[in-house]
N, C-alpha and C. Protein backbone atom coordinates (compact mmCIF):
# COMPACT_ATOMS: atom_id res chain seq x y z
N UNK A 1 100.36 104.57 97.02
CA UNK A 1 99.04 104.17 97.45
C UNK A 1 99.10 103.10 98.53
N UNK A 2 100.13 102.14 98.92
CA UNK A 2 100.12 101.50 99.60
C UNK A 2 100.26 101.86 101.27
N UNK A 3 100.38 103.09 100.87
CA UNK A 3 100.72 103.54 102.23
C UNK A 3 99.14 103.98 102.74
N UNK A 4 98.10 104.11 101.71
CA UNK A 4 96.20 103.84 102.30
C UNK A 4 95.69 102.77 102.05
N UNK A 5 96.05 102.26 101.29
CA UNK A 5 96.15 100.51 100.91
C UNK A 5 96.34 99.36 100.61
N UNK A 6 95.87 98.14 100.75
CA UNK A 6 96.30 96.98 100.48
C UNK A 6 96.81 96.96 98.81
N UNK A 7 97.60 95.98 98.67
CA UNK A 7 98.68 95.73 97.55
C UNK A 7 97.09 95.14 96.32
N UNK A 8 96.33 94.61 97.37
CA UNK A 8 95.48 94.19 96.29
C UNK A 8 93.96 94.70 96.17
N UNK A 9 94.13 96.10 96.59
CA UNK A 9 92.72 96.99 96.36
C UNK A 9 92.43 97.03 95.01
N UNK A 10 91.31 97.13 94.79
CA UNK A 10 90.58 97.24 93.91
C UNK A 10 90.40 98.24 92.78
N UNK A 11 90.15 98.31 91.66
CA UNK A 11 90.37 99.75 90.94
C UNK A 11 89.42 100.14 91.71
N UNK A 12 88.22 100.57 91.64
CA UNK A 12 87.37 101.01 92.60
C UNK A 12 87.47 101.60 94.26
N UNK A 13 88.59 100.69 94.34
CA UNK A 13 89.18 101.42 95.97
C UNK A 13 89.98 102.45 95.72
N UNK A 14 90.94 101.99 94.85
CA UNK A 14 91.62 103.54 94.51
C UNK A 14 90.84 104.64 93.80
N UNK A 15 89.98 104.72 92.72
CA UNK A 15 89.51 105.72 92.59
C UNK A 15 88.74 106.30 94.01
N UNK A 16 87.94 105.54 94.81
CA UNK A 16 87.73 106.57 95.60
C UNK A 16 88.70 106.76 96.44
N UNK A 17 89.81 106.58 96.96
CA UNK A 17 90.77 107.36 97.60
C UNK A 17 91.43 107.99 97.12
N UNK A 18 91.57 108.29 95.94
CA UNK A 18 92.20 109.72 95.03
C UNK A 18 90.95 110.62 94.65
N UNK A 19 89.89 110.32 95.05
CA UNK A 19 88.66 111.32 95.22
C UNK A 19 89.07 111.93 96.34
N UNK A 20 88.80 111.07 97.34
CA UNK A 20 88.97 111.71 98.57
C UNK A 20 90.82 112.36 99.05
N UNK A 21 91.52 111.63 98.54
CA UNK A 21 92.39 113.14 98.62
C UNK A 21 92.84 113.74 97.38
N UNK A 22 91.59 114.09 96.91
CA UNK A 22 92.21 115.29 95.27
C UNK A 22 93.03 114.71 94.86
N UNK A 23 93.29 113.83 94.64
CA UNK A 23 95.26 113.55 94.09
C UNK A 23 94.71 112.89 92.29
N UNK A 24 95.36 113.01 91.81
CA UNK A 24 95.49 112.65 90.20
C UNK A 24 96.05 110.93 90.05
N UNK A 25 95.50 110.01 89.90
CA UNK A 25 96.55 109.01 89.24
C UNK A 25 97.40 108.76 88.21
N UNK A 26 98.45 108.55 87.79
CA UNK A 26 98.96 108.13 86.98
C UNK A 26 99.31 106.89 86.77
N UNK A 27 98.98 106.16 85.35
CA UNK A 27 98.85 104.52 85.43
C UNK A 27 98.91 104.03 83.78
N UNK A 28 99.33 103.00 83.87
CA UNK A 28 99.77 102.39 82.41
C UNK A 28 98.80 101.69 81.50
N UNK A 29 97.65 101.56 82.47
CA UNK A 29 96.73 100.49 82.27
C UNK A 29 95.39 101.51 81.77
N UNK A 30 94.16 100.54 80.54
CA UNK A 30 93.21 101.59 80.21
C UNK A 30 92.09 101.17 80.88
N UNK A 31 92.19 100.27 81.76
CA UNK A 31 91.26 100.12 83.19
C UNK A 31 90.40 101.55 83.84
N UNK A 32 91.54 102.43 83.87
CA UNK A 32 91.13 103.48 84.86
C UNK A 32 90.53 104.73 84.09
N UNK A 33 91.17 104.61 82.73
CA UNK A 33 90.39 105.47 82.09
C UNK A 33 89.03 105.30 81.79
N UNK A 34 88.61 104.06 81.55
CA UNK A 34 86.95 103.71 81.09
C UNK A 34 86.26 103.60 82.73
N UNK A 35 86.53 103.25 83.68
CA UNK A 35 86.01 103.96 84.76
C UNK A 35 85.69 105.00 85.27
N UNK A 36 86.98 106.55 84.71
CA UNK A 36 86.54 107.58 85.35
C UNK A 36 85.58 108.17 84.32
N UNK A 37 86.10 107.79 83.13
CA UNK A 37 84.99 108.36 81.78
C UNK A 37 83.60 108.24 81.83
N UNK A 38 83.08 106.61 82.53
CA UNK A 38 81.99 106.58 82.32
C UNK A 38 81.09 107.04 83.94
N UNK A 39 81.98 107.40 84.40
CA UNK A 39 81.65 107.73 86.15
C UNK A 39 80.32 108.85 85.85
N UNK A 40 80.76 109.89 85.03
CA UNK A 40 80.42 110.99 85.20
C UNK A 40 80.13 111.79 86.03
N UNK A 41 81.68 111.65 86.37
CA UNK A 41 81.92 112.82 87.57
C UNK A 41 83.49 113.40 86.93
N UNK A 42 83.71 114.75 88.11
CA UNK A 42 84.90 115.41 87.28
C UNK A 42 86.29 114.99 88.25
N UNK A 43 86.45 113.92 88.67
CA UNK A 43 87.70 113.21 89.23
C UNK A 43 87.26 112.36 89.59
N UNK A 44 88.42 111.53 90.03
CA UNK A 44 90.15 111.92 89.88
C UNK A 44 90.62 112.43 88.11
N UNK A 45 91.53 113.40 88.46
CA UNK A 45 91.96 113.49 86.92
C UNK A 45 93.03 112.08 86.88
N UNK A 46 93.92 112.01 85.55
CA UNK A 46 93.92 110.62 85.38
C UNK A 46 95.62 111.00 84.34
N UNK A 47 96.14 110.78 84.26
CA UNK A 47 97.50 110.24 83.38
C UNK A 47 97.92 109.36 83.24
N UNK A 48 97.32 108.54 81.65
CA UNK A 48 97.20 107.41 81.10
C UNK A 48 98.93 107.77 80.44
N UNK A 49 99.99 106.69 81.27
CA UNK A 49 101.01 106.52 79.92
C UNK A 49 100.43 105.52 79.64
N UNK A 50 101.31 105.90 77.69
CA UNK A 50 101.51 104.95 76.74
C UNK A 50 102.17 104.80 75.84
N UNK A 51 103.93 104.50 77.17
CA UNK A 51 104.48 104.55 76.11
C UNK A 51 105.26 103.50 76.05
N UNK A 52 106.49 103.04 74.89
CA UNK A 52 106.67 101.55 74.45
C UNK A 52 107.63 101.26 75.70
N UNK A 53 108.32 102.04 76.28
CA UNK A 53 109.11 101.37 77.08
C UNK A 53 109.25 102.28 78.65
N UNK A 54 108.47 101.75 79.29
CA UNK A 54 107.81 102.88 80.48
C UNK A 54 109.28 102.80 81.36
N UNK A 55 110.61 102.63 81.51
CA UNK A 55 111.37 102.65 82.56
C UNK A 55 111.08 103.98 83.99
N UNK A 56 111.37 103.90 84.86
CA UNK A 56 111.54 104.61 85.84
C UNK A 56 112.06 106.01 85.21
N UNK A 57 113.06 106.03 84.92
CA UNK A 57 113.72 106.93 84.22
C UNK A 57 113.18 107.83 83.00
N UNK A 58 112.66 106.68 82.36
CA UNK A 58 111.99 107.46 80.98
C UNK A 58 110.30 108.15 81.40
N UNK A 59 109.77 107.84 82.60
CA UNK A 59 108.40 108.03 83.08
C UNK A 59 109.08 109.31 83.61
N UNK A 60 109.58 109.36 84.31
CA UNK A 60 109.64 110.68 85.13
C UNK A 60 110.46 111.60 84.15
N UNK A 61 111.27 111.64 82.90
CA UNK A 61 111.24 112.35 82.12
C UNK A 61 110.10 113.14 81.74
N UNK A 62 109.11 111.85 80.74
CA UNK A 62 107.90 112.47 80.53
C UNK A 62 107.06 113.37 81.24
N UNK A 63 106.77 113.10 82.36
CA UNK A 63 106.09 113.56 83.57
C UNK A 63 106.63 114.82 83.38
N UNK A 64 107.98 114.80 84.18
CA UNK A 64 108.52 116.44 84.09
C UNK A 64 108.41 117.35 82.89
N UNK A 65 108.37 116.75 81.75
CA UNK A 65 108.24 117.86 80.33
C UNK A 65 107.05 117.99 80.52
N UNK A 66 105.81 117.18 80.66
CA UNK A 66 104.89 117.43 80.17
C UNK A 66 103.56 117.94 81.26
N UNK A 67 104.08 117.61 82.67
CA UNK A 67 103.24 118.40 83.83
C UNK A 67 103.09 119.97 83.75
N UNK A 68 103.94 120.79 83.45
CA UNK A 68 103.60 122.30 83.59
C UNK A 68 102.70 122.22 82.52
N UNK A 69 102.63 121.83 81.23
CA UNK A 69 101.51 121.82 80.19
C UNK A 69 100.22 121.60 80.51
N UNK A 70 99.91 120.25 81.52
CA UNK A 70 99.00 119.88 81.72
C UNK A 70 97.99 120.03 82.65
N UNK A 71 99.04 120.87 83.87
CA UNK A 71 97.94 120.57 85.43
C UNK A 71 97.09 121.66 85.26
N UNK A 72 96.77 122.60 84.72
CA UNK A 72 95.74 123.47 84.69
C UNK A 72 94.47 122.54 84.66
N UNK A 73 94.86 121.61 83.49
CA UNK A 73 93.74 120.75 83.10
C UNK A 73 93.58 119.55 83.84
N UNK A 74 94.58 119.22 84.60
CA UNK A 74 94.24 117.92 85.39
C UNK A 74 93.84 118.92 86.95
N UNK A 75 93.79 119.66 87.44
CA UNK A 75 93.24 120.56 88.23
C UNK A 75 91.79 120.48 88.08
N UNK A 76 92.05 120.87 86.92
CA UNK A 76 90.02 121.00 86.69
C UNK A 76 89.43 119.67 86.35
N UNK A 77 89.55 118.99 86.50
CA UNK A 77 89.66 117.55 86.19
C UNK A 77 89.56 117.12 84.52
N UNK A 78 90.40 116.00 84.48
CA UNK A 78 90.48 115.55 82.99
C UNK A 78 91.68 114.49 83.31
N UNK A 79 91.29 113.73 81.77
CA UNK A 79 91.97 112.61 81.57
C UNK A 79 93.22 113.05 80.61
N UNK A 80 94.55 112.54 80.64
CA UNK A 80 95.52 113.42 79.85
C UNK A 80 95.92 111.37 79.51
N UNK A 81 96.05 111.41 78.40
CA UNK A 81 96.66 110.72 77.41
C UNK A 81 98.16 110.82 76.77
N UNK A 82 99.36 110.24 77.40
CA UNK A 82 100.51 110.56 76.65
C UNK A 82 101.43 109.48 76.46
N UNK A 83 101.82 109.60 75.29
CA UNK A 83 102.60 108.49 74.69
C UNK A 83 103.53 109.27 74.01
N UNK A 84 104.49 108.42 72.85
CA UNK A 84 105.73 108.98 72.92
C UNK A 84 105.70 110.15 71.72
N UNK A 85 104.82 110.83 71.27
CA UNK A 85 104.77 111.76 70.57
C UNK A 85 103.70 112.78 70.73
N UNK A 86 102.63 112.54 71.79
CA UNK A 86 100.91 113.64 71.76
C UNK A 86 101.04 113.28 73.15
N UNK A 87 100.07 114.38 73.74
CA UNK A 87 99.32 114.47 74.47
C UNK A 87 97.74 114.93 73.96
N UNK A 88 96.83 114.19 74.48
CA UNK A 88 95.67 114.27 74.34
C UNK A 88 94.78 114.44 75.90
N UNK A 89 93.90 115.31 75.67
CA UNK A 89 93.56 115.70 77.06
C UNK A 89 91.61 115.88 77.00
N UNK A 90 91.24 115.22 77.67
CA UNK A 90 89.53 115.36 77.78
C UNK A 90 89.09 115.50 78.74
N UNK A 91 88.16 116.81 79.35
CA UNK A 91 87.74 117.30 80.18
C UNK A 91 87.05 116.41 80.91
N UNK A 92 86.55 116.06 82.04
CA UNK A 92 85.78 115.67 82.73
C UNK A 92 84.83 116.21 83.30
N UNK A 93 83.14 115.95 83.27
CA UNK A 93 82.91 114.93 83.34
C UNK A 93 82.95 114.00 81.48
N UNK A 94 83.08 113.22 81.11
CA UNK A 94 82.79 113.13 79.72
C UNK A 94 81.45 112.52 79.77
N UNK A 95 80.81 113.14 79.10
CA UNK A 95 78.89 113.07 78.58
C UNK A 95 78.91 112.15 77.35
């Protein structure tokens, strides 16, 4: 993201620049989930980790097992929830 913005944009700045280029976030923090939830709109879709020990290494594990499962649904927009045992996934917009 730094490469469209400043180091200290705003949640609000990034959601709308992952509106505007379709792109999905992925983020550690539950900031972004109670923003796009209560938006009510159907993006950015969203990949909340949560898990106990996020390394570089152990994130992009996850990611890779668990992206072919998911992008149908982060396509159509939705929030995907994963930590070190579930994935949980809720459509967007949420009503």
């Amino acid at each position: 993201m730094t490469e469209f913005l400043s180091p200290t944009a705003t949640d609000q700045e990034i959601l709308n620049l992952a509106r505007q280029q379709e792109a999905a976030l992925i983020r550690a923090d539950l900031d972004f989930s109670a923003l796009i939830a209560t938006s009510g709109e159907t993006g950015p879709s969203l990949i909340s980790l949560r898990l106990a020990f996020p390394t570089p290494e152990r994130v992009t594990e996850v990611l890779e097992r668990v992206l072919p499962r998911i992008q149908a649904d982060l396509e159509r927009g939705g929030i995907a929830s994963i930590d070190e045992s579930s994935i949980r996934i809720r459509q967007l917009p949420i009503l």
